[in-house]
C-alpha atoms as a PDB file:
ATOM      1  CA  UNK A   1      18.061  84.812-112.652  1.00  0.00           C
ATOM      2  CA  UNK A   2      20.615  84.102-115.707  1.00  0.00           C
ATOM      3  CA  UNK A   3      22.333  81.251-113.874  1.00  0.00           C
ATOM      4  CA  UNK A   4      18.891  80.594-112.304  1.00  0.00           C
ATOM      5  CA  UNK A   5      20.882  80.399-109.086  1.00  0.00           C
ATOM      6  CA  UNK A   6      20.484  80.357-105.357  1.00  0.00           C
ATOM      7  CA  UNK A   7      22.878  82.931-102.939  1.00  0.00           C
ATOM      8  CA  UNK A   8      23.580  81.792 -99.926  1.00  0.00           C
ATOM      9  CA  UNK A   9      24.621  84.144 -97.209  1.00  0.00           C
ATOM     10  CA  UNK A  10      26.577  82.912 -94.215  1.00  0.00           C
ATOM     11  CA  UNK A  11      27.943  84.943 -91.421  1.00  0.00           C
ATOM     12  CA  UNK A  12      31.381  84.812 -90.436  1.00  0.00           C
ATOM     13  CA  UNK A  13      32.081  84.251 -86.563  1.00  0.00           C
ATOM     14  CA  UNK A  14      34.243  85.553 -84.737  1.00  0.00           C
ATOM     15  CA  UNK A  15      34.705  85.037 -81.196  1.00  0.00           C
ATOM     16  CA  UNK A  16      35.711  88.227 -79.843  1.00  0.00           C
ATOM     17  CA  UNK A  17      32.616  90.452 -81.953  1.00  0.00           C
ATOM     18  CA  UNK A  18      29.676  90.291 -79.132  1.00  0.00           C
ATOM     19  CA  UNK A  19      26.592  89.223 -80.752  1.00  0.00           C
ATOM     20  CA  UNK A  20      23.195  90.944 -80.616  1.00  0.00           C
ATOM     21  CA  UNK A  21      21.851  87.735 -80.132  1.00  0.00           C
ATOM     22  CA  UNK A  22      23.932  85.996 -77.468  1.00  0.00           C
ATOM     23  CA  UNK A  23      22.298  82.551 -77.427  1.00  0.00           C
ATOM     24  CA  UNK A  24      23.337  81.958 -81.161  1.00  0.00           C
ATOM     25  CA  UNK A  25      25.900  80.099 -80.846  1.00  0.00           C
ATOM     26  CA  UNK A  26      25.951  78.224 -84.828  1.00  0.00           C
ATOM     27  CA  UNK A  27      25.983  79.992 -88.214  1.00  0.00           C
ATOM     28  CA  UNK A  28      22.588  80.324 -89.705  1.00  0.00           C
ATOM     29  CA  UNK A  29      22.804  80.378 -93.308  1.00  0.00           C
ATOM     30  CA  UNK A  30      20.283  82.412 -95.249  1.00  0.00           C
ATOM     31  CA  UNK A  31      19.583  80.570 -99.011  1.00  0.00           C
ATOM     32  CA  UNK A  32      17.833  83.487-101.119  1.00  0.00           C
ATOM     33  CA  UNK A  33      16.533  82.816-104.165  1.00  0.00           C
ATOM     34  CA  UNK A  34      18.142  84.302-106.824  1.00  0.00           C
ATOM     35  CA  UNK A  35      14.774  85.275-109.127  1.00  0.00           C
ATOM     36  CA  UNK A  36      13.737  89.062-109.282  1.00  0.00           C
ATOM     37  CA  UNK A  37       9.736  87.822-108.976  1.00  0.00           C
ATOM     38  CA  UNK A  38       8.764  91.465-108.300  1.00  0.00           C
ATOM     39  CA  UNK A  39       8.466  92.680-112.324  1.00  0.00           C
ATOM     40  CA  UNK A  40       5.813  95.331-112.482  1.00  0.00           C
ATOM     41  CA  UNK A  41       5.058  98.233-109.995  1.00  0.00           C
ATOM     42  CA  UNK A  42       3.024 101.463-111.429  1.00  0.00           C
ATOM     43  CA  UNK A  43       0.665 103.678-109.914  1.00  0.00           C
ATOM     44  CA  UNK A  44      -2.647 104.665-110.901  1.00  0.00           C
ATOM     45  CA  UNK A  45      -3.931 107.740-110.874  1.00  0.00           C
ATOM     46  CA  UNK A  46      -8.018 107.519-111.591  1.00  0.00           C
ATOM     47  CA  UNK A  47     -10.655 105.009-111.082  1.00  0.00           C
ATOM     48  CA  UNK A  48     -11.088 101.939-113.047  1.00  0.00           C
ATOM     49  CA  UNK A  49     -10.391  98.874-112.605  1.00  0.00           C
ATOM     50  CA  UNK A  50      -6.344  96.925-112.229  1.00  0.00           C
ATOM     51  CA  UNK A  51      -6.810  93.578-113.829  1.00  0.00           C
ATOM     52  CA  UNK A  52      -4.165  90.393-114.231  1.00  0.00           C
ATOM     53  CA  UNK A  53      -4.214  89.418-118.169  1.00  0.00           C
ATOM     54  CA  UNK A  54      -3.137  85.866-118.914  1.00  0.00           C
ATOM     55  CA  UNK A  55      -2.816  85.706-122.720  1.00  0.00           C
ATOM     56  CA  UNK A  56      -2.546  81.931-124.468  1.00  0.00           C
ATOM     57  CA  UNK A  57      -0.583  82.055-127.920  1.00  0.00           C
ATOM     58  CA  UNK A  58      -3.795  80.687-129.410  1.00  0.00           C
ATOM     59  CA  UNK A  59      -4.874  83.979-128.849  1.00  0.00           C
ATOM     60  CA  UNK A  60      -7.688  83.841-125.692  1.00  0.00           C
ATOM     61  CA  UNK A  61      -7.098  85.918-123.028  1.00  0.00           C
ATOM     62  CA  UNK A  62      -8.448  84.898-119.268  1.00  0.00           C
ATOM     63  CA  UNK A  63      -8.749  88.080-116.564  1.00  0.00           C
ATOM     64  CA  UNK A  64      -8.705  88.313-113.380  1.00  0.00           C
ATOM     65  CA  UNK A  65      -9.897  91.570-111.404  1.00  0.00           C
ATOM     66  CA  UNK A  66      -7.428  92.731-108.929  1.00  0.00           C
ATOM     67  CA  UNK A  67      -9.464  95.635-107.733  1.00  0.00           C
ATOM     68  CA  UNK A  68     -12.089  97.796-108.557  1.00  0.00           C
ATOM     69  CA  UNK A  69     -10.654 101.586-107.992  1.00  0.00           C
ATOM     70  CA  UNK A  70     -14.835 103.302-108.365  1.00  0.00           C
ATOM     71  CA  UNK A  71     -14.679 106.960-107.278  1.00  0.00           C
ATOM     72  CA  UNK A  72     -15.822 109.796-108.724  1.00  0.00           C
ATOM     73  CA  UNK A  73     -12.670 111.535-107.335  1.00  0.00           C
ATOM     74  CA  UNK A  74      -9.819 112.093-109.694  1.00  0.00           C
ATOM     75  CA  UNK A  75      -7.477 112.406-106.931  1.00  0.00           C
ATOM     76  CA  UNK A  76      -7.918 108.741-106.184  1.00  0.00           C
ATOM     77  CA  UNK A  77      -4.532 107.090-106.154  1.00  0.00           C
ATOM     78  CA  UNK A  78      -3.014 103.097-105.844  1.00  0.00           C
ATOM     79  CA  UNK A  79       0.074 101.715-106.407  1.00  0.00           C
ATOM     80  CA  UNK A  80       0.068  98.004-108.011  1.00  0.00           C
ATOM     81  CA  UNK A  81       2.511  95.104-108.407  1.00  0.00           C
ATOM     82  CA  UNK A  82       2.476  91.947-110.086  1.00  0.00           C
ATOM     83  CA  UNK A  83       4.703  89.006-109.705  1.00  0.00           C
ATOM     84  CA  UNK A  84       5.968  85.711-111.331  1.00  0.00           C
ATOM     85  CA  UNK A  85       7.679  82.856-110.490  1.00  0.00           C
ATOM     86  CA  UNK A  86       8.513  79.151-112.861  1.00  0.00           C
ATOM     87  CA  UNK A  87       8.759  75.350-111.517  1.00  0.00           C
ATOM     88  CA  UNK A  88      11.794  75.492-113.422  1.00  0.00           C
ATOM     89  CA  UNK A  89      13.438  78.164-111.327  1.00  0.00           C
ATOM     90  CA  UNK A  90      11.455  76.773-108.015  1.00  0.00           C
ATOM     91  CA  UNK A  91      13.050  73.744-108.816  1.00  0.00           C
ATOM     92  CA  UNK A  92      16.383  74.801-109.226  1.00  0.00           C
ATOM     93  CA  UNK A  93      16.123  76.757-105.893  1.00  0.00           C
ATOM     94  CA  UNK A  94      15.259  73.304-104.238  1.00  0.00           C
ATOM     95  CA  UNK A  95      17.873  71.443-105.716  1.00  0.00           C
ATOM     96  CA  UNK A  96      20.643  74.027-104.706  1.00  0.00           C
ATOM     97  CA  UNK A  97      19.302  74.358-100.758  1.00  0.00           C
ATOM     98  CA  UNK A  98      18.863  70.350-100.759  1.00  0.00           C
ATOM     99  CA  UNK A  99      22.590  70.280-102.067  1.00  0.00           C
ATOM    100  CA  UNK A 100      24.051  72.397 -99.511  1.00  0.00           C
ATOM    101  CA  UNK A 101      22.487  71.411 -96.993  1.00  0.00           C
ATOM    102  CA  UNK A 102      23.982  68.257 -97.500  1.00  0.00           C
ATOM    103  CA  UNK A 103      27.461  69.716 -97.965  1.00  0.00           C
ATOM    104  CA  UNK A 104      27.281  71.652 -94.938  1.00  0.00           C
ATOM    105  CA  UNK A 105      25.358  68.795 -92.672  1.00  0.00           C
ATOM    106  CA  UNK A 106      22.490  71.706 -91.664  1.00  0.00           C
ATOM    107  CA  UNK A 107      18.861  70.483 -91.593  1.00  0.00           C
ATOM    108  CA  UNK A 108      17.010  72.465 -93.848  1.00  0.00           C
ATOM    109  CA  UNK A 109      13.849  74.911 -93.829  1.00  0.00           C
ATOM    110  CA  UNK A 110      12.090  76.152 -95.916  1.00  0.00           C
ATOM    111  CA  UNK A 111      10.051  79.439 -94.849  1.00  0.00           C
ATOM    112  CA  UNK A 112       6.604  81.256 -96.894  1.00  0.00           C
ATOM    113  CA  UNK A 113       3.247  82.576 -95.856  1.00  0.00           C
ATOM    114  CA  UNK A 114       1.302  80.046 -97.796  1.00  0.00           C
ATOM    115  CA  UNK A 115      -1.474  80.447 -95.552  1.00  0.00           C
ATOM    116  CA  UNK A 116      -2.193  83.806 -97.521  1.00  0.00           C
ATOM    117  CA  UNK A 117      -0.598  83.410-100.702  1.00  0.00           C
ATOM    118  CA  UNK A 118      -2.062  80.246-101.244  1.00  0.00           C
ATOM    119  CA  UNK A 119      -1.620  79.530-104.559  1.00  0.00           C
ATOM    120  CA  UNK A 120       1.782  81.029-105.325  1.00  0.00           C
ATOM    121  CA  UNK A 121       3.582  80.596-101.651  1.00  0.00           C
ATOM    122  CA  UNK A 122       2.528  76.847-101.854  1.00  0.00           C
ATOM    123  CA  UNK A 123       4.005  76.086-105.117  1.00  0.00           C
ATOM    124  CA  UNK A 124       7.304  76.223-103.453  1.00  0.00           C
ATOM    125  CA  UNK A 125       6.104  74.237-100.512  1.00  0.00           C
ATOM    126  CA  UNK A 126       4.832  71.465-103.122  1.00  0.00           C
ATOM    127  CA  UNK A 127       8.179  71.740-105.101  1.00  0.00           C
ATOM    128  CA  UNK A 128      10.315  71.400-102.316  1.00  0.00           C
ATOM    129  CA  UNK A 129       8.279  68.833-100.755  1.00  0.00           C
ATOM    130  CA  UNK A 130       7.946  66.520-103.602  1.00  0.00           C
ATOM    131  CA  UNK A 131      11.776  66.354-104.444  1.00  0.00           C
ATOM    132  CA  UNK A 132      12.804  65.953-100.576  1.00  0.00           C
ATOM    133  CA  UNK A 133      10.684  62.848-100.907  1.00  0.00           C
ATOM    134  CA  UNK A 134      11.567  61.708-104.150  1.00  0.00           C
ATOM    135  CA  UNK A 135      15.383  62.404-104.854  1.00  0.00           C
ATOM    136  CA  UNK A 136      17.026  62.970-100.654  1.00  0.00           C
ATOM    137  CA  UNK A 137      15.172  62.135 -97.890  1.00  0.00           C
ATOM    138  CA  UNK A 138      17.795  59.398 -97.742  1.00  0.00           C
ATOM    139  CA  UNK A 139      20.666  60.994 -98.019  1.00  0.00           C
ATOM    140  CA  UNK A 140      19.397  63.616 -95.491  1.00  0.00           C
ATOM    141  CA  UNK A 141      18.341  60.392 -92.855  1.00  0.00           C
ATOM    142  CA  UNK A 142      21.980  59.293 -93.901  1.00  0.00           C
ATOM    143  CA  UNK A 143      23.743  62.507 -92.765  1.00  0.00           C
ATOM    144  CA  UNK A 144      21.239  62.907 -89.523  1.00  0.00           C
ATOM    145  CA  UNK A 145      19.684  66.083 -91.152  1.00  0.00           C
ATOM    146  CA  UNK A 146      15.914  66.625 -92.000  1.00  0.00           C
ATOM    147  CA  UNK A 147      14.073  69.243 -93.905  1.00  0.00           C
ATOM    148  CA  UNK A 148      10.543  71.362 -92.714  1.00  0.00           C
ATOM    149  CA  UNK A 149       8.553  73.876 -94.166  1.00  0.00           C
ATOM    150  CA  UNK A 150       7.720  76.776 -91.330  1.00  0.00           C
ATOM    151  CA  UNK A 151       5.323  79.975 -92.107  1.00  0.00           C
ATOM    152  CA  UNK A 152       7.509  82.764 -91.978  1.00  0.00           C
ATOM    153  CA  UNK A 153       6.540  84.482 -89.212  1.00  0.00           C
ATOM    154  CA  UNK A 154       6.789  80.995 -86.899  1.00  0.00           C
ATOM    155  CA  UNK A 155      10.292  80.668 -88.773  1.00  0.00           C
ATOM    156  CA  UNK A 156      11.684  84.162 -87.493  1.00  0.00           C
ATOM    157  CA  UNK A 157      10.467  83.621 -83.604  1.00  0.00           C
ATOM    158  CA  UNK A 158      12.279  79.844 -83.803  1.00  0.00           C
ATOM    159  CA  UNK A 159      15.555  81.207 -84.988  1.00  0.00           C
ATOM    160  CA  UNK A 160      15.285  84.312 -82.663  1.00  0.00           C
ATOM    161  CA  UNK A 161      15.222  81.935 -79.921  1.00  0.00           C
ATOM    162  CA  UNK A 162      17.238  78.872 -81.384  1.00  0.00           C
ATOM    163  CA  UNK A 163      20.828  78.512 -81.257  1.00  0.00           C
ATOM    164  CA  UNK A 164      21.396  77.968 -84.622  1.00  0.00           C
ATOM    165  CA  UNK A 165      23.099  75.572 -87.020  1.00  0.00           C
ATOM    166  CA  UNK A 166      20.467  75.145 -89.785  1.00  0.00           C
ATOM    167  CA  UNK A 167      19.870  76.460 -93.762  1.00  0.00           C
ATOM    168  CA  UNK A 168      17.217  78.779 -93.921  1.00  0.00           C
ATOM    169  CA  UNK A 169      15.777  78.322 -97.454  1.00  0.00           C
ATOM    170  CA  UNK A 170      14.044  82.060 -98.116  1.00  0.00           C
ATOM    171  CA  UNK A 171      12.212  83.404-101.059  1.00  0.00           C
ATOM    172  CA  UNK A 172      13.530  86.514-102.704  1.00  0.00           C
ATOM    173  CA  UNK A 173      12.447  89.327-100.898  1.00  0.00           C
ATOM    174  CA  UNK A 174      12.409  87.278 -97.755  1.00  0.00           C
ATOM    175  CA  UNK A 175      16.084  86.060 -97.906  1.00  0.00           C
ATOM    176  CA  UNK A 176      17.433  89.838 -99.281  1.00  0.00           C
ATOM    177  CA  UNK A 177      15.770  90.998 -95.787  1.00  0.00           C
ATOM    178  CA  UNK A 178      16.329  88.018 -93.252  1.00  0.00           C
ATOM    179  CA  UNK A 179      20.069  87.443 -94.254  1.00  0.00           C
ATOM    180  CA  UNK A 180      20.521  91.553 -92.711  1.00  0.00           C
ATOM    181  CA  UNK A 181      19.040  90.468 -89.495  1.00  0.00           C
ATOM    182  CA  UNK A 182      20.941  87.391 -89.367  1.00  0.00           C
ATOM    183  CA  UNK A 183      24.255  89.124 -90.074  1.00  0.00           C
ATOM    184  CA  UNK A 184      23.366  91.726 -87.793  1.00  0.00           C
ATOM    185  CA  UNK A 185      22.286  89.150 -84.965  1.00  0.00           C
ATOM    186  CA  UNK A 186      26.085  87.390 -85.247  1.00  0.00           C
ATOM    187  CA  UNK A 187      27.405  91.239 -84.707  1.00  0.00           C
ATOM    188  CA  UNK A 188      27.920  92.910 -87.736  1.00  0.00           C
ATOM    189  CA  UNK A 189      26.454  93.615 -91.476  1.00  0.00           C
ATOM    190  CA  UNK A 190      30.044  93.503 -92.682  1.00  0.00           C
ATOM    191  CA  UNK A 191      31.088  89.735 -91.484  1.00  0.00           C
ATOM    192  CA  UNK A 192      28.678  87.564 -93.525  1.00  0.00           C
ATOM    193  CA  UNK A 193      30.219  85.615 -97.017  1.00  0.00           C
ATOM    194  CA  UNK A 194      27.755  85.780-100.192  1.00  0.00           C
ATOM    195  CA  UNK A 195      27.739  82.954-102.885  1.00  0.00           C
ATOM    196  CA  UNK A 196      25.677  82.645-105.695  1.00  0.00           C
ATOM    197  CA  UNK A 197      25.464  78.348-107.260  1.00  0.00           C
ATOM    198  CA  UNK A 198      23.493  77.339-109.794  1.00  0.00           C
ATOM    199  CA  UNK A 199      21.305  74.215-109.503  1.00  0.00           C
ATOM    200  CA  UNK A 200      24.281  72.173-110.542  1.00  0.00           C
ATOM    201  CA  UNK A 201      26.620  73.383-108.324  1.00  0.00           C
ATOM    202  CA  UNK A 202      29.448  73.851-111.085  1.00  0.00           C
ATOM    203  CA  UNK A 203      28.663  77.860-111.075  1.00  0.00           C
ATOM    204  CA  UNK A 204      29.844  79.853-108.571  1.00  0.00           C
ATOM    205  CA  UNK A 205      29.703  83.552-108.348  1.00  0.00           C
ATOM    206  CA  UNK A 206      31.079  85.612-104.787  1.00  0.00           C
ATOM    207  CA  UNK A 207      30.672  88.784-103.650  1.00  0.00           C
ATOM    208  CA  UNK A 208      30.852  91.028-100.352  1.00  0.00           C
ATOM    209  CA  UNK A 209      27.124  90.766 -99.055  1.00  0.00           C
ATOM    210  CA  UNK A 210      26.652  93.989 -97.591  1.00  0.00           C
ATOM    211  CA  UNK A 211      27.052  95.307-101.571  1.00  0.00           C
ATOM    212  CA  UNK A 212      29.230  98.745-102.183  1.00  0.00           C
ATOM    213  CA  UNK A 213      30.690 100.809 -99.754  1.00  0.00           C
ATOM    214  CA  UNK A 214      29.878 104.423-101.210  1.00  0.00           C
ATOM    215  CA  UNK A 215      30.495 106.849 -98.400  1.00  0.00           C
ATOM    216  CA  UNK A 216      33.616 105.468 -97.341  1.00  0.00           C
ATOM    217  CA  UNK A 217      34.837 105.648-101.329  1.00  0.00           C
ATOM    218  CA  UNK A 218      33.927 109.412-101.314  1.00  0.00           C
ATOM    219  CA  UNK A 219      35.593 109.938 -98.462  1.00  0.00           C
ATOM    220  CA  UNK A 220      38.914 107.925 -99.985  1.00  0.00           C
ATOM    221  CA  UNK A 221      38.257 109.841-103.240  1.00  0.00           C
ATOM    222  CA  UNK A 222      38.934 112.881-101.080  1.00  0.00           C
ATOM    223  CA  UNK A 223      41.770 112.146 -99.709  1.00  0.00           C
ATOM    224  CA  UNK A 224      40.291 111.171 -96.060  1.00  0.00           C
ATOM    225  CA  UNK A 225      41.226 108.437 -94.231  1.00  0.00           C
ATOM    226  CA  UNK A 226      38.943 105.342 -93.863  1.00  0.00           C
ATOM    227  CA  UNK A 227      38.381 102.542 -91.443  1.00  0.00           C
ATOM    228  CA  UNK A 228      36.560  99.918 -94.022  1.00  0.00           C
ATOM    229  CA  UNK A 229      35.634  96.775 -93.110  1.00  0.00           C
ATOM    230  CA  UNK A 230      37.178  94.229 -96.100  1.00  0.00           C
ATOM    231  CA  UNK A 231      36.211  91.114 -94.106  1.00  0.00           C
ATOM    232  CA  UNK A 232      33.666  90.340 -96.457  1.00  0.00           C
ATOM    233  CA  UNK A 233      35.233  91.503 -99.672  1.00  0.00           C
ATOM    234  CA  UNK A 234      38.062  88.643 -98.824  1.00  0.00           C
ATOM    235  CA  UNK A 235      35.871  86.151 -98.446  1.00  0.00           C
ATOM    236  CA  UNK A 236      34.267  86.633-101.505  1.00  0.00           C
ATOM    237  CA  UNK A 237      37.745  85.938-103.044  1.00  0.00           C
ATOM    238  CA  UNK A 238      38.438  82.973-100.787  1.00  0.00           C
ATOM    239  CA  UNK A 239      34.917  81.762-101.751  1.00  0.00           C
ATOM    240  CA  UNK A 240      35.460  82.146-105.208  1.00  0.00           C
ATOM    241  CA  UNK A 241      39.041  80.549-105.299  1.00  0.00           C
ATOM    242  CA  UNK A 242      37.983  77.562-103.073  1.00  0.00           C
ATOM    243  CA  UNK A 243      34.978  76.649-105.863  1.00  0.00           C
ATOM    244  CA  UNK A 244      37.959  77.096-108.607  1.00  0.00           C
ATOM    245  CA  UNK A 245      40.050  74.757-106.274  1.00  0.00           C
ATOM    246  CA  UNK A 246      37.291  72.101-106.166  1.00  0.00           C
ATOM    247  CA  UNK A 247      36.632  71.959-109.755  1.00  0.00           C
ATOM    248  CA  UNK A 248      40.236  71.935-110.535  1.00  0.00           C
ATOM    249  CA  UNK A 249      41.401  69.386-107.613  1.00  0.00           C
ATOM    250  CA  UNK A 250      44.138  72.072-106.574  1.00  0.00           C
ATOM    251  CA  UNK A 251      44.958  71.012-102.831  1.00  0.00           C
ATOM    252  CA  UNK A 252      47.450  73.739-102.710  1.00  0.00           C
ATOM    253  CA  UNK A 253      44.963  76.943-103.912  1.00  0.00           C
ATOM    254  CA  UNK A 254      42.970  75.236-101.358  1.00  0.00           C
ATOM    255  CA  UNK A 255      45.001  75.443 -98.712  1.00  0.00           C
ATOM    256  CA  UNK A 256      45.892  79.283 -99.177  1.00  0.00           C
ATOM    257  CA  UNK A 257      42.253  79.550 -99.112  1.00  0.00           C
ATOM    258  CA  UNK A 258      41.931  78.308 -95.835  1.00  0.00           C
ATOM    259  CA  UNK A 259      44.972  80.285 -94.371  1.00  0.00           C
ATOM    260  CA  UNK A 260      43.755  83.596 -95.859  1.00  0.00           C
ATOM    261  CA  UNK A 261      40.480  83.177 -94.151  1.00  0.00           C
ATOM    262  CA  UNK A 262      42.019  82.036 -90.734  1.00  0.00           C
ATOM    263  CA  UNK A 263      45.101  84.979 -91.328  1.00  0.00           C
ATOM    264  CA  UNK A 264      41.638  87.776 -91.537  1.00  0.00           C
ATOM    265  CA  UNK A 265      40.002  85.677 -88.112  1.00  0.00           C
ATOM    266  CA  UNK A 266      42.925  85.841 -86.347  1.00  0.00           C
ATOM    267  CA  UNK A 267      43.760  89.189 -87.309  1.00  0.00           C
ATOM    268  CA  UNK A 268      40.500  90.042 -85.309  1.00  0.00           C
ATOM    269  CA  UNK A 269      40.415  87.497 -82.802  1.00  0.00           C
ATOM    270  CA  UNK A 270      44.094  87.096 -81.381  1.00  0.00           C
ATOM    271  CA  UNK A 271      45.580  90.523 -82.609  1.00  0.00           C
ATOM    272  CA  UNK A 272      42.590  92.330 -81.786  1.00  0.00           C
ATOM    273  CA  UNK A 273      43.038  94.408 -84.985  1.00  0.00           C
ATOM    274  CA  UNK A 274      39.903  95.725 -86.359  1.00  0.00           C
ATOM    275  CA  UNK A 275      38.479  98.200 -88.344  1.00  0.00           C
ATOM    276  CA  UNK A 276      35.840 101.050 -86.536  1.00  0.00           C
ATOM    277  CA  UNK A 277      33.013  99.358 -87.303  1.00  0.00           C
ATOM    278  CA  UNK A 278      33.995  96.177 -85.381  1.00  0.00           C
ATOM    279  CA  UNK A 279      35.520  98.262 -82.465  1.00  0.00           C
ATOM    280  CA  UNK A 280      32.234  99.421 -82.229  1.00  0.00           C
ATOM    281  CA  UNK A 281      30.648  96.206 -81.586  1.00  0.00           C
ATOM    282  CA  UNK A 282      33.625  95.697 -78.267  1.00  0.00           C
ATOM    283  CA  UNK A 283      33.760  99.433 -77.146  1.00  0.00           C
ATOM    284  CA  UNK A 284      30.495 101.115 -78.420  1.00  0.00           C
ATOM    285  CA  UNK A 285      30.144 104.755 -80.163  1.00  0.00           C
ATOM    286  CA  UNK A 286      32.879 106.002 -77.572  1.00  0.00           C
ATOM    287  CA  UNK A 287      35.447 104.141 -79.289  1.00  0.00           C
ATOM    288  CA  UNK A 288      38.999 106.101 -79.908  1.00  0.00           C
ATOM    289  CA  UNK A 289      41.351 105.855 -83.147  1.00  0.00           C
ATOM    290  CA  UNK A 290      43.727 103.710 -80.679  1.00  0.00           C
ATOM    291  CA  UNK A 291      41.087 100.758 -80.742  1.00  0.00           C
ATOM    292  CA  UNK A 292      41.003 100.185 -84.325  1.00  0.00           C
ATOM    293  CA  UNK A 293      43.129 100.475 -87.930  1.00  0.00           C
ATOM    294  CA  UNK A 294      42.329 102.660 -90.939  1.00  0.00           C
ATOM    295  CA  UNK A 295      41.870 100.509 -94.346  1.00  0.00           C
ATOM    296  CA  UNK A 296      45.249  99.898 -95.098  1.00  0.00           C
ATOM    297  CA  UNK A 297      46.754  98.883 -91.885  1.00  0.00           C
ATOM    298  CA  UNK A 298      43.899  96.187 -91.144  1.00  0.00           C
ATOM    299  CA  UNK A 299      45.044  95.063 -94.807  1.00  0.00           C
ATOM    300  CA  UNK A 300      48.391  95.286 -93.949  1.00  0.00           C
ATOM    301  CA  UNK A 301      48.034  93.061 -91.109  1.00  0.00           C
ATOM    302  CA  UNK A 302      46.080  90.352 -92.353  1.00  0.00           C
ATOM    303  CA  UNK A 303      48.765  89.847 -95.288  1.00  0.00           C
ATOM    304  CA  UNK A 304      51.765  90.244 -91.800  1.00  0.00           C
ATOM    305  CA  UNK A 305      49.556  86.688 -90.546  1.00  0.00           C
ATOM    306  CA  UNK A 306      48.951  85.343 -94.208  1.00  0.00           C
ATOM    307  CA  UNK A 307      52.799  85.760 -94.970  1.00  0.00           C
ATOM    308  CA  UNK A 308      53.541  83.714 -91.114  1.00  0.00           C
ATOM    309  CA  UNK A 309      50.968  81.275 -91.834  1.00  0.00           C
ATOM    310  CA  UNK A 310      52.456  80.171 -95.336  1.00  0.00           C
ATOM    311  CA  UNK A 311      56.209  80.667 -94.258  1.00  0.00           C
ATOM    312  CA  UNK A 312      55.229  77.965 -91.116  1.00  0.00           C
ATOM    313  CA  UNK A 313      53.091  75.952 -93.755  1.00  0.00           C
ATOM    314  CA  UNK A 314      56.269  75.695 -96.385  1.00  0.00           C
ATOM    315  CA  UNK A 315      59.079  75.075 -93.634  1.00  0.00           C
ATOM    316  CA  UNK A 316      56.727  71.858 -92.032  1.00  0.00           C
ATOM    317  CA  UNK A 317      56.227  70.279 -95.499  1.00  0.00           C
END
């Protein structure tokens, strides 16, 4: 919400890692928006009534009755939530999905359930709408792209049954649950990238999608060995340094960029040297300590392929 950014989440394929959902056979990235809408969640605990409370700085107030809790029991109980959203920030989201769309020559859709939040679920429609029209319908007719607004539930049977290849433009909640699915779907929680840009696209913030690892940390903290994935947790470097490289116009950061991600691919793909969780995915629950590495020696062998990759790339220059 600070950078009033966009994360977009973007699985990373690998051949040899069977996917849940065969028929997929291009990335589907998930664009979340970055705004924590969901504010204010209480419960209440005897009748009356919840209201919404719009106050101008002029002083008058305009209410609107959520519900009217009338019992004479005082065990009566609801939960309530209210949310918020800004053109500004809807905007900003637009902007960033338009943008990468472009960069990444995906058409684009945009998924809500505007047929029953009407007011608020249509706002986005409108925003997105209006600047696809106004500021890149050309350059998406240029690239052979186009950009749709689905209802969400249409949106999730289509990619089910799509092969992929397109941005997926999601509202908060939405995108924090679809980009799971999606990861899941191309085989595994722990091979999708996460980047954060701002409308601009001059801020970029990485990180490992699938968020912290705690049980495997205990178990390190122990002294127990661990088989943790760090797929993702590389990417979010290489993701990182490959923004720094395009602001900075460093080919050669670049390039390392590039060869560290294909050194962790290959790793997988043509060593066949995984961690568990990925074994899994090949050999199921019944998989032995012989068909996959601890933490260290999966690290260990991605840096033996980085170190060949740049030793080849330094003795053909």
């Amino acid at each position: 919400a600070i950078l009033n950014g966009t994360i977009f989440r973007e699985p990373i394929l690998i051949d040899s890692i069977p996917r849940l959902i065969p028929n997929w056979k291009e990335p589907i990235i998930v664009g979340r928006h970055g705004f924590g809408d969901q504010v204010w969640l209480s419960s209440v605990h005897r009748p009356g009534k919840i209201e919404l409370v719009y106050t101008a700085h002029s002083g008058r107030e305009e209410r609107l009755e959520v519900c009217n809790l009338a019992s004479s029991a005082d065990t009566q109980t609801a939960v309530a939530m209210a949310m918020f959203n800004t053109t500004e920030s809807i905007t900003g989201f637009a902007h960033s999905c338009f943008q990468y769309a472009l960069l990444k020559k995906y058409p684009l859709f945009l998924s809500t359930k505007n047929t029953i939040l009407k007011v608020y679920d249509n706002a986005f429609k409108s925003v997105f709408e209006t600047l696809y029209h106004a500021k890149y319908k050309a350059l998406f007719d240029a690239k052979g792209i186009s950009f749709e607004h689905r209802l969400i539930d249409d949106m999730v049977a289509q990619c089910v049954k799509g092969s992929g290849g397109f941005l997926w433009a999601c509202k908060n909640y939405d995108g924090d649950v679809q980009s799971d699915i999606v990861a899941q779907g191309f085989g595994s929680l722990g091979l999708m990238s996460s980047v954060l840009y701002d409308p601009t696209g001059d801020i970029c913030e990485s990180e490992a999608a699938h968020g912290t690892v705690t049980r495997h940390y205990r178990e390190h903290m122990k002294g127990r060995e661990t088989s943790t994935n760090s797929v993702a947790s590389i990417f979010a470097w290489t993701r990182g340094l490959s923004h720094r490289a395009k602001l900075d116009s460093n080919e050669e950061l670049a390039a390392f960029c590039n060869a560290l991600e294909k050194a962790t691919i290959d790793t997988i793909q043509v060593d066949r040297k995984m961690t568990k969780d990925l074994a899994i995915c090949i050999h199921g629950n019944t998989v032995s300590t012989n068909q996959y590495c601890n933490t260290w020696e999966f690290i260990d062998s991605v840096a033996a392929r980085l170190r060949a990759v740049c030793e080849w790339t330094s003795s053909h220059l």
